[in-house]
Protein backbone atom coordinates (compact mmCIF):
# COMPACT_ATOMS: atom_id res chain seq x y z
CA UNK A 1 144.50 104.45 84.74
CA UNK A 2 146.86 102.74 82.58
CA UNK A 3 145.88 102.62 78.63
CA UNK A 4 146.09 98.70 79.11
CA UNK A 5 143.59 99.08 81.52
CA UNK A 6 141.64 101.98 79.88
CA UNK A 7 141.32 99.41 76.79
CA UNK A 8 140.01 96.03 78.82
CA UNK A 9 137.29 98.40 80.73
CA UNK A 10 136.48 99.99 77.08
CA UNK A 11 133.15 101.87 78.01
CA UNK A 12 130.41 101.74 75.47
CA UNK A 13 130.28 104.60 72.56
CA UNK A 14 127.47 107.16 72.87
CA UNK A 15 124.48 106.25 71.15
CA UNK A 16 125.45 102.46 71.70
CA UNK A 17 121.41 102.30 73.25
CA UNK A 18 119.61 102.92 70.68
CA UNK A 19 122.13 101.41 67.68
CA UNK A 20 120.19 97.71 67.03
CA UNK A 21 123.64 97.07 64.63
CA UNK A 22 125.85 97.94 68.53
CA UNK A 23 129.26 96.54 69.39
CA UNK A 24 129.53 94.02 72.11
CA UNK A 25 132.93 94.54 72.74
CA UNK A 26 132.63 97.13 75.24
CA UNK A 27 130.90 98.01 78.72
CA UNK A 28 128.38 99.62 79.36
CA UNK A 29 128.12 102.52 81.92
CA UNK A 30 125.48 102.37 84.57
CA UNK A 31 123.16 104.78 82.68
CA UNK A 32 124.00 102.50 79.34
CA UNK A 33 123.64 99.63 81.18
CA UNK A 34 119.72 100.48 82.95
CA UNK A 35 118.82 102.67 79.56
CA UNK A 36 119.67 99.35 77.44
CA UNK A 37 117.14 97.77 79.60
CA UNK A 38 114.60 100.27 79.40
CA UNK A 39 115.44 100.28 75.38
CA UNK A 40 114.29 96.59 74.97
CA UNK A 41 111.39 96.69 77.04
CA UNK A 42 110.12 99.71 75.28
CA UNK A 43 110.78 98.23 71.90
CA UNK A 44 109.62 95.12 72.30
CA UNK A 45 106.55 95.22 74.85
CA UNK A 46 104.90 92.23 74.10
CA UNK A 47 107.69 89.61 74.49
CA UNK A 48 109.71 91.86 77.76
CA UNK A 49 109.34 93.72 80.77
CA UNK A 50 111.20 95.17 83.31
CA UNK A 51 111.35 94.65 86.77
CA UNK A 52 112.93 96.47 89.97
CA UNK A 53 113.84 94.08 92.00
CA UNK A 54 114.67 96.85 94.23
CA UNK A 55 117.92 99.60 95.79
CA UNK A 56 121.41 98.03 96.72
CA UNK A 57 123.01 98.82 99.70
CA UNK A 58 125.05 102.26 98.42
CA UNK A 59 123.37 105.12 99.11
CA UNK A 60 125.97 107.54 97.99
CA UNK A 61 125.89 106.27 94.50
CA UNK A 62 122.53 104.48 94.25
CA UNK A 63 121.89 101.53 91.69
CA UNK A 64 118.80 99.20 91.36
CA UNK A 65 118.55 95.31 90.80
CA UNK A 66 116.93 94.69 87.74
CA UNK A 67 115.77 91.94 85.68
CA UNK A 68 113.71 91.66 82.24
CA UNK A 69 111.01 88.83 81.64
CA UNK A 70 111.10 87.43 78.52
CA UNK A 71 108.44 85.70 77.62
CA UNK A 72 105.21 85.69 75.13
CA UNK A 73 103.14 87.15 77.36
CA UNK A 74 105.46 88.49 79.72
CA UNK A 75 102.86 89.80 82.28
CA UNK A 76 100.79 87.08 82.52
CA UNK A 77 101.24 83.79 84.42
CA UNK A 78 101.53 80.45 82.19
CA UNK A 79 101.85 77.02 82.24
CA UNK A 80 105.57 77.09 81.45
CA UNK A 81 108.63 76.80 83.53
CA UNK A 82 110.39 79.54 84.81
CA UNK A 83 114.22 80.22 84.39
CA UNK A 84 116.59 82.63 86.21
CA UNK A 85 119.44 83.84 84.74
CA UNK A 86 121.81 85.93 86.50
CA UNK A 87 125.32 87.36 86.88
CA UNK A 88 128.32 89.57 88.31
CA UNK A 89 127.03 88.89 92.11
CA UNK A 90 130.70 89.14 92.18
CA UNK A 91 131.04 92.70 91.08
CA UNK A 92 134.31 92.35 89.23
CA UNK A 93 133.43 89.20 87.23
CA UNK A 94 132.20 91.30 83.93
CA UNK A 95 131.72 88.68 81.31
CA UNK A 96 128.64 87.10 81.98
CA UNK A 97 126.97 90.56 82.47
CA UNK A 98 127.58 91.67 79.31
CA UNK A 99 126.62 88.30 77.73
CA UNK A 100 122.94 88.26 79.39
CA UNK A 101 122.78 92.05 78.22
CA UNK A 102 123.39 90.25 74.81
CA UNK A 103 121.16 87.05 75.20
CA UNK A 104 118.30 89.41 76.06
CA UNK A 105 118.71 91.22 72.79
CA UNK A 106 119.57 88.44 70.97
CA UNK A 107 116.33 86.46 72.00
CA UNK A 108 114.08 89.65 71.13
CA UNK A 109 115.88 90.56 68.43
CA UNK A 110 115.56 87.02 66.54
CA UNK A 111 111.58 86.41 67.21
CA UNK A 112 109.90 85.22 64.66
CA UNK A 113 113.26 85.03 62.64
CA UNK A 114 114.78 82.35 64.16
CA UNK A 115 112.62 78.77 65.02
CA UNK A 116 114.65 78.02 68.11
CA UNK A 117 114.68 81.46 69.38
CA UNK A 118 110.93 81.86 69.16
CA UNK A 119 110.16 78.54 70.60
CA UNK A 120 112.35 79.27 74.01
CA UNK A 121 110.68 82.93 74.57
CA UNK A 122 106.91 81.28 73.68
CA UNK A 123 107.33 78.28 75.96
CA UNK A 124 109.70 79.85 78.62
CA UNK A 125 109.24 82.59 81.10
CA UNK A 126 112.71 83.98 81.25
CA UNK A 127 114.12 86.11 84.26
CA UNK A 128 117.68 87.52 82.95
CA UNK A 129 119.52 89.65 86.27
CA UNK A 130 122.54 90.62 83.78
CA UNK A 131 124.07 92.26 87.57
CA UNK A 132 122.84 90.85 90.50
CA UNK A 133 125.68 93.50 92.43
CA UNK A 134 125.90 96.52 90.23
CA UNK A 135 127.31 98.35 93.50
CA UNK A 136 130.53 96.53 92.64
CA UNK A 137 130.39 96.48 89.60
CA UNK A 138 130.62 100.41 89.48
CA UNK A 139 132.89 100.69 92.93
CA UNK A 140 134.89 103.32 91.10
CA UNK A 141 132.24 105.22 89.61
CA UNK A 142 129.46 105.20 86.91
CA UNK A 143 131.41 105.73 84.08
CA UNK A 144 133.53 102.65 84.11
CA UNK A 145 133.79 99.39 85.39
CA UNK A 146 137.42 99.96 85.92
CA UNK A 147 137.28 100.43 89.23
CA UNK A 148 135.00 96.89 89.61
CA UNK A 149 135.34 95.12 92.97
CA UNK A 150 134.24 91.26 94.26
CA UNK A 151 131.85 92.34 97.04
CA UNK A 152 128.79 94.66 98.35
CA UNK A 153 129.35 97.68 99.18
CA UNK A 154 128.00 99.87 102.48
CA UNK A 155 125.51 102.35 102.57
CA UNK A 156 128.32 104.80 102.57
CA UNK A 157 130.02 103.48 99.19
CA UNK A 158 132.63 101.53 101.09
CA UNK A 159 133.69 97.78 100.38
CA UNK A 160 131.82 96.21 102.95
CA UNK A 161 133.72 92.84 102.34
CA UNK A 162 130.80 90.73 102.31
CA UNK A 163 131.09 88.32 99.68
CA UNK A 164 127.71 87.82 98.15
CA UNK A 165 128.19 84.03 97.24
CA UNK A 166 128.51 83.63 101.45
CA UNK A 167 125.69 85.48 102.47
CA UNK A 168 122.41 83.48 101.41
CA UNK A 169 120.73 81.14 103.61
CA UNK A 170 122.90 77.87 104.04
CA UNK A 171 120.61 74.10 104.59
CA UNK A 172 123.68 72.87 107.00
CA UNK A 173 125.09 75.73 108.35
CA UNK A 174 121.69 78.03 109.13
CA UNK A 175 120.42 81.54 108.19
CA UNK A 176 123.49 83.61 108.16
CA UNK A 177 126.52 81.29 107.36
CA UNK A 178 129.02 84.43 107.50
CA UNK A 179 127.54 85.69 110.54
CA UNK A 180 126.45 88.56 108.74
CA UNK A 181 123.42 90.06 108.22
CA UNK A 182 120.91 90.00 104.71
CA UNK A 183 122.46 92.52 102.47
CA UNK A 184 120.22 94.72 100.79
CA UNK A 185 121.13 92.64 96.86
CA UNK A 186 120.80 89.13 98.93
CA UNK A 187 117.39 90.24 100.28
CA UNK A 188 116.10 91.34 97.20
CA UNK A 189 117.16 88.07 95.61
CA UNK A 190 115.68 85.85 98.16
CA UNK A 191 112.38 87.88 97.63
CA UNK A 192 112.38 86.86 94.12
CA UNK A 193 112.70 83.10 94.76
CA UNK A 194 109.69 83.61 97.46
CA UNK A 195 108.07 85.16 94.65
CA UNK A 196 108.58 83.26 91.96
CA UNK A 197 108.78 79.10 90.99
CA UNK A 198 112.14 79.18 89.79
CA UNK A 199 112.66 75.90 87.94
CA UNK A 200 116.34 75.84 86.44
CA UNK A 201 118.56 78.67 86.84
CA UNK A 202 122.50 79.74 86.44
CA UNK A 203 124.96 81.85 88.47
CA UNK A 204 127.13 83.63 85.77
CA UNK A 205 130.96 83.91 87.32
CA UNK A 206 134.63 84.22 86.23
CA UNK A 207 137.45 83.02 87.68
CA UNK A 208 137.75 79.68 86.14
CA UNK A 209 135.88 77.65 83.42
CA UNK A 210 134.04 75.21 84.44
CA UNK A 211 130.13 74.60 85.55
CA UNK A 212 129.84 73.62 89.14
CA UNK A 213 126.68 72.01 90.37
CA UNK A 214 125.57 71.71 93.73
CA UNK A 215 125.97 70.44 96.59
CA UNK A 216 128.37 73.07 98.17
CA UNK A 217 127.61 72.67 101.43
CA UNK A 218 127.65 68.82 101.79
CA UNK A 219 129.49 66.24 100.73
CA UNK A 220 126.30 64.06 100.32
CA UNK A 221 125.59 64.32 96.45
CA UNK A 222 122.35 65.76 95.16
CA UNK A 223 119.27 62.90 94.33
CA UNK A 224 119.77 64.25 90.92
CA UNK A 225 123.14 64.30 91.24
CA UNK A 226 123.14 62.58 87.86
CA UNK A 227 121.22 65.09 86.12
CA UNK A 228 123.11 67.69 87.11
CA UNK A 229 126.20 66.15 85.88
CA UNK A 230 124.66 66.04 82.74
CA UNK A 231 123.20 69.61 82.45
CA UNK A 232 126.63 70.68 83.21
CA UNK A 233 128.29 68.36 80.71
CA UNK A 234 125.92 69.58 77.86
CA UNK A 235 127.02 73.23 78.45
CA UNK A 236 130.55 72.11 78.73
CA UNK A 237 130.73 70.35 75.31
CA UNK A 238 128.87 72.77 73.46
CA UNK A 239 131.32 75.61 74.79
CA UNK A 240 134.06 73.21 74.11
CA UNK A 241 132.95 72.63 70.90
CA UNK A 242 132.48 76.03 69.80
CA UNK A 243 135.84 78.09 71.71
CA UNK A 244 139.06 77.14 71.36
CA UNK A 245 141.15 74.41 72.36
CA UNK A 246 141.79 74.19 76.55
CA UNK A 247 138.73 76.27 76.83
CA UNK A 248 136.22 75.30 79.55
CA UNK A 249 138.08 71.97 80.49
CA UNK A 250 139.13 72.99 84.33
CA UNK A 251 138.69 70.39 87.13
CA UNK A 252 137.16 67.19 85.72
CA UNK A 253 137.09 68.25 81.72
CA UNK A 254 135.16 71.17 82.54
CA UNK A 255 132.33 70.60 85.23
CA UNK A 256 132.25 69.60 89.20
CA UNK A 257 130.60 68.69 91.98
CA UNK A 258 130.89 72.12 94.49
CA UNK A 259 131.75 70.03 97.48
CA UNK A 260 134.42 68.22 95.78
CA UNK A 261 136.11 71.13 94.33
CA UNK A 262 135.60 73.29 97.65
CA UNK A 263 132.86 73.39 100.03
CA UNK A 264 131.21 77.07 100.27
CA UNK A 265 128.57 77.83 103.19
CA UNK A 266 125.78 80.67 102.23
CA UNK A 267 126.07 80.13 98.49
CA UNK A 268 123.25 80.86 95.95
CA UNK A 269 123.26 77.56 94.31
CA UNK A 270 122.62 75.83 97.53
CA UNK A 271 119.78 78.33 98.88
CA UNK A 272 117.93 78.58 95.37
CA UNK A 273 118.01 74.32 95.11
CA UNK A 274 117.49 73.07 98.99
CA UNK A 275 115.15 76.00 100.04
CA UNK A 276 113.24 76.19 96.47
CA UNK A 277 113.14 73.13 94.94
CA UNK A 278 114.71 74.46 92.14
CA UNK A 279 118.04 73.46 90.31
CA UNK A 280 120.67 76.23 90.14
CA UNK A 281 124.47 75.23 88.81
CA UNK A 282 127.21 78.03 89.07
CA UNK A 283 128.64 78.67 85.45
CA UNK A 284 132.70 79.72 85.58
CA UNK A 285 133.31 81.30 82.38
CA UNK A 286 136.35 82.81 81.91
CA UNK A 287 140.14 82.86 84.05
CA UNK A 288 139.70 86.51 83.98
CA UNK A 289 137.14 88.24 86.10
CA UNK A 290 137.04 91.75 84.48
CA UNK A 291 137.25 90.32 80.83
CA UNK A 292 139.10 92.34 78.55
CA UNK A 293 136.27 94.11 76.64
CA UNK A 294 137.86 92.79 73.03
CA UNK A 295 137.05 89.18 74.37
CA UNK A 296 133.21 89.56 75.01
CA UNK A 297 132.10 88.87 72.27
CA UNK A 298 134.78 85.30 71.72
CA UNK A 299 132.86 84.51 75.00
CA UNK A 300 129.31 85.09 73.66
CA UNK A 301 130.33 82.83 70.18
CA UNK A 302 131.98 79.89 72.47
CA UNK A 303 128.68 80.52 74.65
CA UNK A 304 125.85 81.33 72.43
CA UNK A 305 124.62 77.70 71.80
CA UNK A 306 125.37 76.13 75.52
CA UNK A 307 123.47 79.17 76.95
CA UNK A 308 120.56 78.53 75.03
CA UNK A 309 120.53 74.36 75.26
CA UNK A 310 120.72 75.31 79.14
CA UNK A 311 117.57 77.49 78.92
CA UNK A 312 115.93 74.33 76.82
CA UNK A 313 116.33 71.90 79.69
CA UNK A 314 113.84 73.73 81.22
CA UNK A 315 110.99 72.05 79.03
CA UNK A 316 112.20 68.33 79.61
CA UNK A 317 111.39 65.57 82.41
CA UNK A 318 108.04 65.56 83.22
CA UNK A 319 105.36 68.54 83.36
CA UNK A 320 101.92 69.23 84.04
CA UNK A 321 98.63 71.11 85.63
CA UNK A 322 97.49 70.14 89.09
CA UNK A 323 94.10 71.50 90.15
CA UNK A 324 91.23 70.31 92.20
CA UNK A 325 87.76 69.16 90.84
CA UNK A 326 86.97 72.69 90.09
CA UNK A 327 89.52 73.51 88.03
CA UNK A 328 91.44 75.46 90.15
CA UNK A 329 95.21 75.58 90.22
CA UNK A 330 96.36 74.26 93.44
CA UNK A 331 99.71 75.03 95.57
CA UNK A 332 100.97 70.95 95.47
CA UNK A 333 104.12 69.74 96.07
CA UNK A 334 105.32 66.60 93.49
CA UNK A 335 107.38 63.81 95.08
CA UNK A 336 109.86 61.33 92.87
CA UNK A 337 108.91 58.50 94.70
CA UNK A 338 112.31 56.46 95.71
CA UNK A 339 114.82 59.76 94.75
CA UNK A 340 113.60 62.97 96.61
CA UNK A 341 114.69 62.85 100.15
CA UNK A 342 112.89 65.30 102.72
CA UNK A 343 116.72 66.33 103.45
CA UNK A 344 117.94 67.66 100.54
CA UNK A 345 114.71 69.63 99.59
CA UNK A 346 113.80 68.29 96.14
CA UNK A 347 110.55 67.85 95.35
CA UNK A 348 109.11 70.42 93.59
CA UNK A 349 106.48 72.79 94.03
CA UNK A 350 103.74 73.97 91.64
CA UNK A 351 103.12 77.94 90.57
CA UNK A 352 100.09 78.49 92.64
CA UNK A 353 98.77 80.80 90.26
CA UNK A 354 98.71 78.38 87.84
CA UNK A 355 99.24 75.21 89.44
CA UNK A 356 101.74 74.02 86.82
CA UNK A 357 104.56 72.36 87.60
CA UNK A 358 107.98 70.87 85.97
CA UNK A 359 109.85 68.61 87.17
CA UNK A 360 113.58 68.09 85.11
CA UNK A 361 114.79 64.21 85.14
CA UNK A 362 117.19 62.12 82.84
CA UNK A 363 115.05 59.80 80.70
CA UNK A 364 113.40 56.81 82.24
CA UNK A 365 110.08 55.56 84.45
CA UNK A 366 109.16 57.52 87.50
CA UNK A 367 106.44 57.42 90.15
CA UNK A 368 105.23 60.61 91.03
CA UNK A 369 103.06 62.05 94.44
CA UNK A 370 101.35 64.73 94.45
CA UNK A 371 100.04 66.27 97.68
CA UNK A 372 98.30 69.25 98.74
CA UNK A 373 97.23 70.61 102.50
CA UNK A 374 93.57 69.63 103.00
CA UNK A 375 93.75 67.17 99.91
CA UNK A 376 93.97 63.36 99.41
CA UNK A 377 97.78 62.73 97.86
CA UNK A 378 97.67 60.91 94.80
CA UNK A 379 100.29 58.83 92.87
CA UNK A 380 100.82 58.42 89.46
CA UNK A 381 102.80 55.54 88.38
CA UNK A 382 105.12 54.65 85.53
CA UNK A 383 105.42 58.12 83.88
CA UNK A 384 107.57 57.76 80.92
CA UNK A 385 110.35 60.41 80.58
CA UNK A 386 112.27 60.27 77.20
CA UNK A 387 115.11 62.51 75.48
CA UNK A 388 112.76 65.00 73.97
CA UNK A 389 109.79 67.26 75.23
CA UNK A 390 108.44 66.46 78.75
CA UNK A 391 105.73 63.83 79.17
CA UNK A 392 102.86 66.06 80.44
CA UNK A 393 100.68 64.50 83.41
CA UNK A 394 98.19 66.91 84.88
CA UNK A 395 96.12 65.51 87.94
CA UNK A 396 92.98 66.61 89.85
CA UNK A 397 93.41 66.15 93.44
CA UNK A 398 90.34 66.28 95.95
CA UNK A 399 89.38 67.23 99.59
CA UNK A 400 90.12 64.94 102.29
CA UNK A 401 87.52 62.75 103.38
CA UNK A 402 88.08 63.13 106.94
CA UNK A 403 85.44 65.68 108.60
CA UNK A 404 86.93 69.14 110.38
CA UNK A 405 85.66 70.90 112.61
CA UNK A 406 82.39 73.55 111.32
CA UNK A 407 83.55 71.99 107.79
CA UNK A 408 80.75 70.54 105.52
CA UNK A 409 81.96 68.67 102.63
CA UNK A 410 80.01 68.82 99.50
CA UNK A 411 79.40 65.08 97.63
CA UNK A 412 82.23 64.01 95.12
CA UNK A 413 81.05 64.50 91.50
């Protein structure tokens, strides 16, 4: 290993755990890397936990998936959205792994310090995957991410050359787009969507700069293809506006439509948006994929703000409760009349253990349905949706009034 080399894959220092005043500017070994983890959910218990989202596919070398909640209550369910932040499915694209590692600690760190911070971890419940392919990430051993590589590996520590950005669920090209089979990271992945109401989330890459919003699998844009322009141009002129000149202005200034730049079958974005009814945008953010360790922490500073605006779009657009006439949260779906369309899976869905729901829309007047199985749908009209917080509408939905089968229905208070 060349020193040039040695330098850009600068492993963390011993001790860098449990040093609150650590260096960014390095990477952390595996052990570093899951002890950090361990570190913040120890220290700060009541705003994080962490979560095994289960084994990759090496079973020489074994690593886990794992993700910390941050949140105010961070084992409960609440009525606030839910955001997934993730990165490195690519296993040499290093930057973004290290800046989640960072955001996590940052956000803990600054609670009850800093306004803005506090307000995102009380009214957020934040997933952050810092390496959604860790097997990669470590090809050439624990110690160093030296030896990083793009794709999953096999059971037996060998590149398995599946790219992990090709092997989700595709809505126009079926269930296994590369004709391979669910790797062990994609499975696990998938399970957390199923498990979870993801609302807005971001796919932390390197390669270029830009922020690339979906679709990538049709030409056909998005119903809020709109919106997603403008998430994406929000991050863009923040990073802009803090990094240096040229930075983040690839393709049109900085952001792009995935089809138009080049269409990709069995990408995240695509599966977490058409088959959730959430909005996920892939975020480019840096030429290099294994950044030089010296530049990590440039690309937090140019970051930093953008990456925190993104998580705040989470709490805009319209929000609310639905339940029926007892109170209890129900598992609805919430229609845009005249923008979601059936094919391009956008309505949202509500947290069933909760029954809230959030759904993120560039200001103006909407009319919303609401509909539950075994439940009359309702519409709300003429919801006003402005700049700042979301306009809250909760709604109680009730039974059908058609009879079933052995079904009594009690009177209507």
């Amino acid at each position: 290993e060349s020193g040039a080399a040695a330098k850009d894959a600068a492993v963390c220092p011993e001790g860098w755990v449990e040093d609150e005043a650590r260096s960014w500017s390095c990477y952390p070994s595996y052990g570093q890397y899951v002890a950090l983890l361990q570190h913040l959910a120890a220290t700060r218990p009541e705003l994080c936990r962490l979560v095994d989202l289960g084994a990759t596919a090496n079973a020489v070398t074994p690593h886990r998936l794992l993700a910390l909640v941050v949140s105010d209550h961070p084992e409960m369910a609440e009525d606030e959205p839910e955001v997934l932040l993730t990165s490195t499915m690519h296993g040499d694209e290093t930057g973004g792994f290290v800046l989640l590692l960072r955001l996590a600690d940052h956000l803990l760190a600054g609670y009850g310090e800093d306004a803005a911070n506090t307000l995102l971890v009380d009214e957020t419940e934040l997933w952050i995957n810092p390496n959604a392919n860790p097997d990669g990430t470590y090809f050439g051993g624990d110690d160093s991410v030296a030896g990083a590589i793009r794709y999953y590996a096999t059971a037996a520590g060998a590149s398995s050359f599946v790219d992990p950005n090709r092997n989700f669920p595709d809505p126009d090209e079926g269930d296994h787009p590369d004709n391979r089979t669910w790797w062990p990271e994609t499975a696990a992945m998938m399970a957390l969507a199923g498990a979870q109401t993801f609302v807005l989330s971001a796919n932390l890459h390197g390669g270029a700069e830009l922020v690339n919003y979906p679709w990538d699998t049709f030409e056909r844009r998005h119903p809020d293809d709109a919106w997603f322009e403008g998430l994406a141009r929000d991050w863009v002129d923040l990073a802009q506006a803090d990094g240096p000149a040229g930075y983040m202005t690839d393709r049109d200034n900085g952001i792009t439509n995935g089809w138009d730049w080049y269409p990709v079958a069995g990408g995240r974005q695509d599966f977490m948006t058409f088959f959730h009814g959430g909005r996920e945008v892939t975020i480019e953010m840096s030429r290099a994929h294994l950044l030089p360790a010296d530049e990590l922490d440039a690309l937090w500073q140019w970051n930093r703000r953008a990456l925190l605006d993104f998580i705040g779009h989470a709490r805009r657009g319209i929000r609310g409760v639905v339940r029926d006439r007892d109170g209890a949260p129900l598992a609805a779906t919430v229609e845009v009349l005249g923008v979601d369309r059936p094919e391009d899976g956008s309505r949202v869905r509500t947290d069933p253990a909760v029954g809230d729901f959030h759904r993120l829309l560039l200001p103006g007047l909407y009319d919303l349905r609401f509909s539950a199985p075994g439940f009359e749908p309702r519409v709300v009209a003429g919801v006003a949706v402005s700049e700042g917080p979301a306009a809250v509408v909760d709604v109680v939905l009730y039974e059908e009034l058609t009879r079933r089968p052995g079904r009594r229905l009690a009177p209507l208070p």
